[in-house]
Every structure is written in structure tokens, then in C-alpha cells.
C-alpha atoms as a PDB file:
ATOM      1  CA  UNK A   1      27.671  56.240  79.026  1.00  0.00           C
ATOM      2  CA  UNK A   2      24.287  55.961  77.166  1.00  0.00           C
ATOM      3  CA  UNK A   3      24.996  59.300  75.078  1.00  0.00           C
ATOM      4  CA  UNK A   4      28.290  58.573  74.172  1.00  0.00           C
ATOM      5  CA  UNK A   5      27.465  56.765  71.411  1.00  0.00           C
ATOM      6  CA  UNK A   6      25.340  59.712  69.595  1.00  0.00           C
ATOM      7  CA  UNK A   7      28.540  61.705  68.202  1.00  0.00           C
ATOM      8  CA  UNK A   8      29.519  58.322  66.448  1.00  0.00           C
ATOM      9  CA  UNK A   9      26.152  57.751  65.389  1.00  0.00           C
ATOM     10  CA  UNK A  10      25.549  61.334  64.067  1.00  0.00           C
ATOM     11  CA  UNK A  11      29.279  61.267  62.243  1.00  0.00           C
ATOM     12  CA  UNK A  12      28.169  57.704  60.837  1.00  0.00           C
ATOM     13  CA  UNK A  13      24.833  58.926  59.380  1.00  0.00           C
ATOM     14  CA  UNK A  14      26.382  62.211  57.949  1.00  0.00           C
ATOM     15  CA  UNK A  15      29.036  59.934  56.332  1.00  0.00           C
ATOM     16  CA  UNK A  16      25.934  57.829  54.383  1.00  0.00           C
ATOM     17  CA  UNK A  17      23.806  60.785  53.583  1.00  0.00           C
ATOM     18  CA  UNK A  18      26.880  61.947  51.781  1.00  0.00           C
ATOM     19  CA  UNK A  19      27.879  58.811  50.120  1.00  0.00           C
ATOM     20  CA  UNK A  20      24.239  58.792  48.707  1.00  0.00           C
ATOM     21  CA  UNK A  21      23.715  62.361  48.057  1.00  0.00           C
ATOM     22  CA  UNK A  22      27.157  61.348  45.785  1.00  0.00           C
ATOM     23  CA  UNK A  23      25.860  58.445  44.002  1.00  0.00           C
ATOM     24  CA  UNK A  24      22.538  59.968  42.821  1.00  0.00           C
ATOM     25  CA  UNK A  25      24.349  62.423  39.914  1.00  0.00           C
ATOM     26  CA  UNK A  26      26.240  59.354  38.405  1.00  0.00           C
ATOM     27  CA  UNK A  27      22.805  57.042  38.361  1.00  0.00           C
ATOM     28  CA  UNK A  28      21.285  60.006  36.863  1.00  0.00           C
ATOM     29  CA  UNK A  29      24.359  59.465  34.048  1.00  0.00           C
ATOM     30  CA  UNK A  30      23.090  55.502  33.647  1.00  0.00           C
ATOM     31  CA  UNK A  31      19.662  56.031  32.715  1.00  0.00           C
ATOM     32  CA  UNK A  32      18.421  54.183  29.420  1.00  0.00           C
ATOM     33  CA  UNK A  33      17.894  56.826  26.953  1.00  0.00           C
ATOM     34  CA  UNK A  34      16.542  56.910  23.444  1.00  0.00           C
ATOM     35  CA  UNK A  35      17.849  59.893  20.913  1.00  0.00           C
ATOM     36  CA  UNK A  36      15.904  60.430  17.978  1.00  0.00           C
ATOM     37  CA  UNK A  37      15.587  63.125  15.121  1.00  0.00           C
ATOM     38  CA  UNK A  38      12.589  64.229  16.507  1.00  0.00           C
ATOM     39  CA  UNK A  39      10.341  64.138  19.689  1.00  0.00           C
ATOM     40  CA  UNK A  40       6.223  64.263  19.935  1.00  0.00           C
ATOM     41  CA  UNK A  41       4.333  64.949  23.299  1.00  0.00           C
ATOM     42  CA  UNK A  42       0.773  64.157  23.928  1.00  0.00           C
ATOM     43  CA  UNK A  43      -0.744  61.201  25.911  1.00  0.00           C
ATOM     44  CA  UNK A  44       2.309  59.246  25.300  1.00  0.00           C
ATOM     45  CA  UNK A  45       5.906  60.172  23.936  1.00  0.00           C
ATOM     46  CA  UNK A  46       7.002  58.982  20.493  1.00  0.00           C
ATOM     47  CA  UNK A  47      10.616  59.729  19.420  1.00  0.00           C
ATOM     48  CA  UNK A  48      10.696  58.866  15.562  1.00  0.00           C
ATOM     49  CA  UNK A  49      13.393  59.001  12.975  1.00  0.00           C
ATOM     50  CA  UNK A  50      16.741  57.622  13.481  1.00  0.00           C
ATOM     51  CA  UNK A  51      16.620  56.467  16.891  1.00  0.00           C
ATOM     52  CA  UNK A  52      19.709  55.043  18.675  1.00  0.00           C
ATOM     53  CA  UNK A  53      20.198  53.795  22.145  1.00  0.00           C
ATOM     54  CA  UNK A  54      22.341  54.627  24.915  1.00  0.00           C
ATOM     55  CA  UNK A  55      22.965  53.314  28.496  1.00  0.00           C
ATOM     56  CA  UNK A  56      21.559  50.029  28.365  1.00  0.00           C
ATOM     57  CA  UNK A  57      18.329  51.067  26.880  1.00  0.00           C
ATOM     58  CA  UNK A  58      16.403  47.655  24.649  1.00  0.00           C
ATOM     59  CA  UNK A  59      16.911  48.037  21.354  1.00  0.00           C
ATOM     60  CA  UNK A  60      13.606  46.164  19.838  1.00  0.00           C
ATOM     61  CA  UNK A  61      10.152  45.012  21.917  1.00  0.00           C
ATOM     62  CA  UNK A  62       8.481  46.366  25.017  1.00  0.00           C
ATOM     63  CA  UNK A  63       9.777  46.811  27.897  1.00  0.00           C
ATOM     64  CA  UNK A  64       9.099  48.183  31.614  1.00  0.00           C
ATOM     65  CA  UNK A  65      11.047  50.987  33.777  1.00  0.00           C
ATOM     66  CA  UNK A  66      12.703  54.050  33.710  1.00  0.00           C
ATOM     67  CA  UNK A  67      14.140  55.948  30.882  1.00  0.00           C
ATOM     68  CA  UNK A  68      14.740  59.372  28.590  1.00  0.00           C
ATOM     69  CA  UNK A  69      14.124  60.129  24.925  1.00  0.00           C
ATOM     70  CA  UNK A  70      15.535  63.265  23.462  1.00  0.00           C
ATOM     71  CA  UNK A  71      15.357  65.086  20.264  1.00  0.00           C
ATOM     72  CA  UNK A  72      18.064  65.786  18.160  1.00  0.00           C
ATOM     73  CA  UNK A  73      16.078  68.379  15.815  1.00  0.00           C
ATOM     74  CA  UNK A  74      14.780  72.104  17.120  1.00  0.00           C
ATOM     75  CA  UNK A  75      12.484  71.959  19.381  1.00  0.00           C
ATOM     76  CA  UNK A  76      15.431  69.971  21.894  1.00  0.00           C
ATOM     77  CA  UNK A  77      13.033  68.162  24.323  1.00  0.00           C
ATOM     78  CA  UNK A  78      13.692  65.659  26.659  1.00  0.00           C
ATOM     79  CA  UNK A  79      11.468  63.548  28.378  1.00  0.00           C
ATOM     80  CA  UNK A  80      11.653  61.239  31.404  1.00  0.00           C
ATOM     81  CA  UNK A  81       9.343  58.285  31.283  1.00  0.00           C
ATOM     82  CA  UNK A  82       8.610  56.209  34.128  1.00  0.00           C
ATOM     83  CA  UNK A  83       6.971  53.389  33.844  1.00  0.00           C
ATOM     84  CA  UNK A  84       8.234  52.019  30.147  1.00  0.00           C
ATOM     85  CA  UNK A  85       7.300  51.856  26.450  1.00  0.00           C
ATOM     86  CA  UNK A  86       8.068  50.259  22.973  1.00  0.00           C
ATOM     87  CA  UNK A  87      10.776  50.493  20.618  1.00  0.00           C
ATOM     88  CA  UNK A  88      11.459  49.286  17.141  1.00  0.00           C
ATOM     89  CA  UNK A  89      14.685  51.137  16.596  1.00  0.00           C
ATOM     90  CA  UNK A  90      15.668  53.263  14.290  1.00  0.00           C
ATOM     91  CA  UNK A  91      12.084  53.710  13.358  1.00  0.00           C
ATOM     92  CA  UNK A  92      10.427  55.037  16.746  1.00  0.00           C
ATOM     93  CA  UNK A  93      10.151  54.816  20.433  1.00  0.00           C
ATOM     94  CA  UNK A  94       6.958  55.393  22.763  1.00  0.00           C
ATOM     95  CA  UNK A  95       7.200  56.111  25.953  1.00  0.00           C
ATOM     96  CA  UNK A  96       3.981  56.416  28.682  1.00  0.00           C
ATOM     97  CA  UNK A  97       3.967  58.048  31.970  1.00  0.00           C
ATOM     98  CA  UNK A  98       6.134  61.195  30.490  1.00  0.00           C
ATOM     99  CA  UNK A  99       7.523  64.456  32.102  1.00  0.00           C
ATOM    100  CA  UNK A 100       9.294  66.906  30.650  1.00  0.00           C
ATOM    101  CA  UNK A 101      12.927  67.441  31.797  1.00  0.00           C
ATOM    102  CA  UNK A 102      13.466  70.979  32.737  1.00  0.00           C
END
């Protein structure tokens, strides 16, 4: 009687692996993001020119959490940032904490 229960547990955590593995694509869609004309990369991040946000992402002030600026200009980088940054859109957005998205 005590093992019975495994096959129903083992189906049950299969089912919520999947459910997450699922969800994580679409909250990758969700993330704030920033698109300017062009993007710089040294200690911090600054997108300049033309800047527009997407997904939620503040429009004016600081802020805190996670989010993407891109560039719209040759070289095409995106970057995620992870812990936040200031934006006074269109002019420019800075971002610290950045990665390169590969």
C-alpha cells in the first residue's frame, strides 16, 4: 500500500515540471524592454535616441527589476539588465547589472 502512491506522485510532478517548463517562453515574451536608436556597453548600459517602451516597461524616473534594451541601429545588441536603471524617454535609458543576450 505505501508505494502505491509513487506512480501518482511521479505523473503529478511530471505534469508541473511541464506546466512550468511551458510558462517560462511566454514570461520571457513580458519582459519590460526599452528600444532605442542606439545601444552603449561599458559599466552600465545606456540606450539613447528615440527610445520607446514596450511590455510594461516605466516610461520616466528610476526604477528597480528586470528588463531589456535593444538597438535599433547596426551594431543590433541586446542587453538584459537585472537589477534596474533610469529612463527619461525618448532621450535615454541606463541600465546596471547588464549581460549581453546571445
Amino acid at each position: 500500500m505505501r508505494f502505491s502512491s509513487l506512480p501518482a506522485l511521479a505523473l503529478a510532478t511530471a505534469a508541473i515540471a511541464g506546466a512550468l517548463a511551458a510558462a517560462t517562453p511566454a514570461q520571457a515574451d513580458d519582459t519590460p524592454t526599452y528600444t532605442c536608436d542606439k545601444v552603449l556597453y561599458g559599466s552600465v548600459v545606456l540606450g539613447e535616441g528615440n527610445c520607446t517602451a514596450s511590455n510594461g516597461a516605466t516610461e520616466q524616473g528610476a526604477f528597480l527589476g528586470e528588463f531589456l534594451v535593444t538597438s535599433r541601429e547596426e551594431p543590433q545588441w541586446t542587453f538584459r539588465c537585472h537589477i534596474g536603471g533610469v529612463v527619461q524617454l525618448p532621450e535615454a535609458v541606463r541600465g546596471d547589472s547588464c549581460e549581453p543576450v546571445v
